[in-house]
Protein backbone atom coordinates (compact mmCIF):
# COMPACT_ATOMS: atom_id res chain seq x y z
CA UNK A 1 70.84 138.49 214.95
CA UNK A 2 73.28 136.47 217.08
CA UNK A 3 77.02 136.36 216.21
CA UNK A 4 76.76 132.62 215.02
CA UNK A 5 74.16 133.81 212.29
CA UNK A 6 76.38 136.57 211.23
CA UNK A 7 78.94 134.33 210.31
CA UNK A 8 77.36 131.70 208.66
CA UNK A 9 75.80 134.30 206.19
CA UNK A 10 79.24 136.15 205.67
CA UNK A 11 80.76 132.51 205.12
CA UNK A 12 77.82 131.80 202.28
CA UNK A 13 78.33 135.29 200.69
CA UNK A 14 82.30 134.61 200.32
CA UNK A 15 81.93 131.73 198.74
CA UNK A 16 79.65 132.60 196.32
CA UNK A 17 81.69 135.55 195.14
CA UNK A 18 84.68 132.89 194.93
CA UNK A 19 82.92 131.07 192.55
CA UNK A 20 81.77 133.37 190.15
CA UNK A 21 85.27 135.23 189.81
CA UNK A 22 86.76 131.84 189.25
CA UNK A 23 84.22 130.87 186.21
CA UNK A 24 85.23 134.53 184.61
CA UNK A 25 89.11 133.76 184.38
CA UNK A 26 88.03 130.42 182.97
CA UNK A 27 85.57 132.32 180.58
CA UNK A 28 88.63 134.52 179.60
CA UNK A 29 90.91 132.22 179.27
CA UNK A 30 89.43 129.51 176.94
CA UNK A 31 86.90 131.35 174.81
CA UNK A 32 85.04 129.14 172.59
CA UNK A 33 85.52 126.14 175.41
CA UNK A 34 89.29 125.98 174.09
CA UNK A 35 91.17 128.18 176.48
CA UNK A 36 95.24 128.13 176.51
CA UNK A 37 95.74 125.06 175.00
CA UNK A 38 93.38 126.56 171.90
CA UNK A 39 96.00 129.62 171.57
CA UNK A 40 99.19 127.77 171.45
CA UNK A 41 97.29 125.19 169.12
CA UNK A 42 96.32 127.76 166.75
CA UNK A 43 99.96 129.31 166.99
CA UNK A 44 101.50 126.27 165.94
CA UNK A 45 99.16 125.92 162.97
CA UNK A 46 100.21 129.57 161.55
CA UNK A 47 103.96 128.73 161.90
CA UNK A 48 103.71 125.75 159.89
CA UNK A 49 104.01 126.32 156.02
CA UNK A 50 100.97 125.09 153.61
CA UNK A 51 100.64 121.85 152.39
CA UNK A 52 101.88 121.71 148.44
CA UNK A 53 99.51 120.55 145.74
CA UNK A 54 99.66 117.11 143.99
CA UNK A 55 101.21 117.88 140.47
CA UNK A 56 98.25 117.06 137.59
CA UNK A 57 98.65 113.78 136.10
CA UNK A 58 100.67 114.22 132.57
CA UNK A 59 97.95 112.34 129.97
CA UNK A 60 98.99 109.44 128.17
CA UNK A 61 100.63 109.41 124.81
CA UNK A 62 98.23 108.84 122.03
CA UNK A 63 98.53 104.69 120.47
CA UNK A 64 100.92 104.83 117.96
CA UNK A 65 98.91 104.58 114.28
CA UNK A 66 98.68 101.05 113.17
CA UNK A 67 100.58 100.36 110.52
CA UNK A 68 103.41 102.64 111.68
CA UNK A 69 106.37 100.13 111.94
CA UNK A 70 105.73 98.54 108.56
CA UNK A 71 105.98 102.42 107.57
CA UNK A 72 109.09 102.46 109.43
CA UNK A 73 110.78 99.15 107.79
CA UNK A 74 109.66 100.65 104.26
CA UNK A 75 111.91 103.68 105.07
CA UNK A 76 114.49 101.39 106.59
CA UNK A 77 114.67 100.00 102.88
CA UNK A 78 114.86 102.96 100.81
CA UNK A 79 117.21 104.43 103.03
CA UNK A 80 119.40 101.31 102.47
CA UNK A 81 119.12 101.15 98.62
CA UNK A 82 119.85 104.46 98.38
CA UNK A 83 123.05 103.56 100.91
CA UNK A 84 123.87 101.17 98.08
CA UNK A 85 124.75 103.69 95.58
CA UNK A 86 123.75 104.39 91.85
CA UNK A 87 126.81 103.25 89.75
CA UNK A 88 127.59 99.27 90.02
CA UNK A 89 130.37 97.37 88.76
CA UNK A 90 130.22 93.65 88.65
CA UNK A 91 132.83 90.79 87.81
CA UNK A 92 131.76 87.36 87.25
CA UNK A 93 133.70 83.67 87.37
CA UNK A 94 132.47 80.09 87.04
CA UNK A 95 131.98 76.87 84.89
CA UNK A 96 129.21 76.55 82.33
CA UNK A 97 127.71 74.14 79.64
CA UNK A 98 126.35 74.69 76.63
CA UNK A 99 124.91 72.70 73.47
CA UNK A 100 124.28 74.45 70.54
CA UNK A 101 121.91 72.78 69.22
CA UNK A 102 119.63 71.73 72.01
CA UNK A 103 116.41 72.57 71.18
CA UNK A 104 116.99 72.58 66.93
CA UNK A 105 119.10 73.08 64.08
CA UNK A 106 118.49 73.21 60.33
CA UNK A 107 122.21 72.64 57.84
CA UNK A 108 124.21 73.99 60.72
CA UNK A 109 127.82 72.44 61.54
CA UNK A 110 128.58 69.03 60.69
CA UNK A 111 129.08 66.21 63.59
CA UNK A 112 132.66 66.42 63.48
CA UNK A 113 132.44 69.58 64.99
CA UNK A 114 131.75 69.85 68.70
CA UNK A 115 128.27 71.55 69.17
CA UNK A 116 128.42 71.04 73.12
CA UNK A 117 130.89 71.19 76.17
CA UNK A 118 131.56 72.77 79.08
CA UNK A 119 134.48 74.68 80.05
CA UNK A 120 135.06 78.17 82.11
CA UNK A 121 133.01 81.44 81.74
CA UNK A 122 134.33 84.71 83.23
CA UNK A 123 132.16 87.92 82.71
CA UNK A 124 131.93 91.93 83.56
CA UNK A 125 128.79 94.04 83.68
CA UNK A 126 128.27 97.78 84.71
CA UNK A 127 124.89 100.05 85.08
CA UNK A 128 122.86 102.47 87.28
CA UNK A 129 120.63 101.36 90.23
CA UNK A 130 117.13 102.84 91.21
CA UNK A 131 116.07 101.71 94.58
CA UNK A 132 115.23 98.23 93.57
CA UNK A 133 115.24 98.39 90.00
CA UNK A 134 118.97 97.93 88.24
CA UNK A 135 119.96 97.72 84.32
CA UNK A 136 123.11 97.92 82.42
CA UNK A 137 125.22 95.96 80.23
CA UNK A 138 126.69 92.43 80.93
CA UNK A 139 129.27 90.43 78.29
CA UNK A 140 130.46 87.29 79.11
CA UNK A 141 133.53 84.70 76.97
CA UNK A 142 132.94 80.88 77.84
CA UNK A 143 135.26 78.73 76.69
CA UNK A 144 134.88 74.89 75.67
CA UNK A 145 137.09 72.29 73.95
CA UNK A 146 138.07 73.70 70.28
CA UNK A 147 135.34 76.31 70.41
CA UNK A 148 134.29 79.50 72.21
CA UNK A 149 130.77 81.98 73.33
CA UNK A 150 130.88 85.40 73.41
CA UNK A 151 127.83 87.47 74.71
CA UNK A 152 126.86 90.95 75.30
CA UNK A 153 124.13 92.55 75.91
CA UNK A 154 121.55 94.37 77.72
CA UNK A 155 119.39 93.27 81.23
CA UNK A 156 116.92 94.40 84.15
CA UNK A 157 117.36 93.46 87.19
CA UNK A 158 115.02 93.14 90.21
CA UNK A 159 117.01 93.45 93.98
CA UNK A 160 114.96 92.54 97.22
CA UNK A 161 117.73 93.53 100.09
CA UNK A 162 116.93 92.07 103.25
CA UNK A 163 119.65 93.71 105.37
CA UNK A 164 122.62 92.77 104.14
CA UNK A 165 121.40 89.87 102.13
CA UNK A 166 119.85 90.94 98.68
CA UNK A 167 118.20 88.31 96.23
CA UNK A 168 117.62 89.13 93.04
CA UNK A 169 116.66 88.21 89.46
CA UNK A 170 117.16 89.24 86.21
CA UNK A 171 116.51 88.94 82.63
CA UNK A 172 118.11 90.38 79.48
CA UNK A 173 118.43 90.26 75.31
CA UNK A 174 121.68 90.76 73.44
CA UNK A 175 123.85 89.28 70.90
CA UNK A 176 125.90 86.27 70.74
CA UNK A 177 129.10 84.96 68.83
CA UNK A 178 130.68 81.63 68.30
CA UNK A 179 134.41 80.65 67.22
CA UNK A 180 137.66 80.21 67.94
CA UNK A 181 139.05 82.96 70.58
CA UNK A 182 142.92 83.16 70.20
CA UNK A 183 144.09 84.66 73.47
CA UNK A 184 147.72 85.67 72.18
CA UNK A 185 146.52 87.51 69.32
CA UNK A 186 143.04 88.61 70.07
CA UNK A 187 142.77 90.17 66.50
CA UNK A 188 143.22 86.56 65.30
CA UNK A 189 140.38 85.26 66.93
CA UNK A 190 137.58 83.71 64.55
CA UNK A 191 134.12 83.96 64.44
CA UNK A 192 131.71 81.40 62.55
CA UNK A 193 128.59 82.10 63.83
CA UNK A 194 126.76 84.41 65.38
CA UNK A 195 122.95 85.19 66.50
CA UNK A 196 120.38 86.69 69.22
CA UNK A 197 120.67 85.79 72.60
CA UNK A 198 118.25 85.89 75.68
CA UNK A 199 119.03 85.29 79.34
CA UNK A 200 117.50 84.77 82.68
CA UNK A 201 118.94 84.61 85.96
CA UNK A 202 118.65 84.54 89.86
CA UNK A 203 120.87 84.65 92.69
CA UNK A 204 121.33 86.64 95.99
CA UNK A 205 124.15 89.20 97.59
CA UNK A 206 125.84 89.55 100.37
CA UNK A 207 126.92 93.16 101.58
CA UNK A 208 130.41 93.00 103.22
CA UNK A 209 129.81 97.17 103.45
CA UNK A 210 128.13 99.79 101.78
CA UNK A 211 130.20 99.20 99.02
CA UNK A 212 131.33 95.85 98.43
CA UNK A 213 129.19 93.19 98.03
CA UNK A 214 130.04 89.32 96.64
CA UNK A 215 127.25 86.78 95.56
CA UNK A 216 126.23 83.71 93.72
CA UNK A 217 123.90 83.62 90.72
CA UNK A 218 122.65 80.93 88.07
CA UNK A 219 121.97 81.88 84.68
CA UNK A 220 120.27 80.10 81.80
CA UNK A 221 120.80 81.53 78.18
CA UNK A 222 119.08 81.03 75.18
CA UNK A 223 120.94 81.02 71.76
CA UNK A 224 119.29 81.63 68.20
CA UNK A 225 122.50 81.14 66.04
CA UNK A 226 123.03 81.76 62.58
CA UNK A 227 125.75 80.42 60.15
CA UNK A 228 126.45 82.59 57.23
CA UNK A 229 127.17 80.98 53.76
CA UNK A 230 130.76 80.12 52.54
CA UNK A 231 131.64 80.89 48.66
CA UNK A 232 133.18 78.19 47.55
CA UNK A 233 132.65 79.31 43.66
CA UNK A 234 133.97 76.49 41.30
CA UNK A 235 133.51 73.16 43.91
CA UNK A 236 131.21 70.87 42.95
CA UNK A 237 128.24 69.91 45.01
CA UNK A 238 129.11 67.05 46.65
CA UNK A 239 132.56 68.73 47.85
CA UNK A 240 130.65 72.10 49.31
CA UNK A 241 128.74 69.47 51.62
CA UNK A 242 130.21 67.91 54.90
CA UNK A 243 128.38 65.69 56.75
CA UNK A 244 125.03 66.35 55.14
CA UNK A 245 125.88 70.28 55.69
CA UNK A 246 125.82 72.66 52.56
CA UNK A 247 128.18 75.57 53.58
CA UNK A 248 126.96 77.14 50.29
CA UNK A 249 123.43 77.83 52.27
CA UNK A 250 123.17 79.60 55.53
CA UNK A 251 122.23 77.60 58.41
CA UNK A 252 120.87 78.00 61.96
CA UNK A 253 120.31 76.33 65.58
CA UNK A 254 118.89 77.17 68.78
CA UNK A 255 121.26 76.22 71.88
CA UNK A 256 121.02 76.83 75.57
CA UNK A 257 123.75 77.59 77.55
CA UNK A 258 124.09 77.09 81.28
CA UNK A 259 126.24 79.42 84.00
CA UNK A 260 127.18 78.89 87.56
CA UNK A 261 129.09 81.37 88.84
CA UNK A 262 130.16 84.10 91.84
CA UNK A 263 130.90 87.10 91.42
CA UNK A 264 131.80 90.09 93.55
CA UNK A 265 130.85 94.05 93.07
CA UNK A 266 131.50 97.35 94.03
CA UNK A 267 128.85 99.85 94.47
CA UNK A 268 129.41 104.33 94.30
């Protein structure tokens, strides 16, 4: 072997072993094909904290029932009758008509007396309220030129509130009187006749507060009136008669009387 064939083969041998210890480090450095860069990768990935979980969805209300808010109004209601209180007291002013004799009459008064009018009628009532049911007792004076109505009696009444407006109606029986009120002397007062009575009315309310409340009503009243007999012993027959009217002999009518009037009340 010549020296120039000695060194070629040592220069093929050296380079060869370069190039297999070269593809080792690599090997050792990057397992996997990842290397260094693979390392600091994964480093960063275990230094950073887990990702949180989405909450869970809350689920959706159930629909309200139908029918629900008209429950809800009907205990709106009775929660404001009952607001409205149990005991009522009512007081009553306006004008009214009346003729006595409207509808009949059979040896009653004679013309010259004054069987119709109108005039002022002032009134009080008091009773007990259940939710929208109401009685108690109601009396009433009226009074007309040279004669006067006195009622009292019993009635059921029927309130719708809306709010703080309340319509209502009512109806009621009772007993009725007819004379001549003297207002100095009450005990002086006269009575000539007297009968049954029946009334119906409407009107609505107006709550200023829980407990006061003022208002307008209409009333119509029916009067079956009696006139008792006068003894006039001794007079002839001719002079117990006025005007075709035997005072001797009981007589009767049926009237209707007419009210307008407002009124205020307090409510416990």
């Amino acid at each position: 072997m010549n020296w120039t064939s000695f060194v070629f083969a040592f220069a093929v041998l050296w380079s060869s072993g370069t190039a297999a210890a070269q593809s080792g480090q690599t090997g050792e450095a990057q397992p996997g094909g990842t290397g260094t860069s693979g390392s600091a990768t994964a480093g960063q990935a275990a230094t950073q904290p887990a990702a949180q979980p989405a909450p869970a969805a809350q689920p959706a209300p159930p629909p309200a029932p139908a029918g629900q808010s008209e429950r809800e109004r009907e205990v709106r209601r009775e929660e404001e009758d009952e607001g409205r209180g149990v005991l009522w007291i009512e007081g009553q002013f306006g004008y009214s008509y009346v003729d006595l004799v409207q509808f009949s009459q059979d040896n009653f008064l004679p013309g010259i007396d004054r069987l119709k009018g109108s005039g002022y009628t002032a009134g009080l009532g008091a009773g007990l309220r259940f939710s929208f049911l109401a009685i108690g007792g109601r009396a009433s004076l009226s009074s007309y030129p040279n004669f006067d109505v006195w009622t009292l009696g019993l009635d059921v009444q029927i309130r719708l509130g809306i709010g703080s407006v309340e319509p209502y109606g009512r109806v009621g029986v009772g007993y009725g009187w007819v004379g001549d009120a003297n207002y100095q002397t009450p005990g002086d007062s006269t009575v000539d006749v007297f009968g049954l009575v029946a009334d119906a009315g409407a009107g609505v309310d107006i709550y200023l507060s829980r407990m006061v409340a003022i208002g307008v009503g209409f009333d119509g009243v029916f009067l079956n009136l009696s006139r008792q007999r006068v003894d006039m012993t001794g007079c002839a027959t001719s002079s117990c008669m006025i005007d075709t009217v035997n005072f001797e002999q009981d007589g009767d009518a049926v009237g209707l009387q007419l009210r307008l009037q407002a009124h205020a009340s307090l409510h416990f």
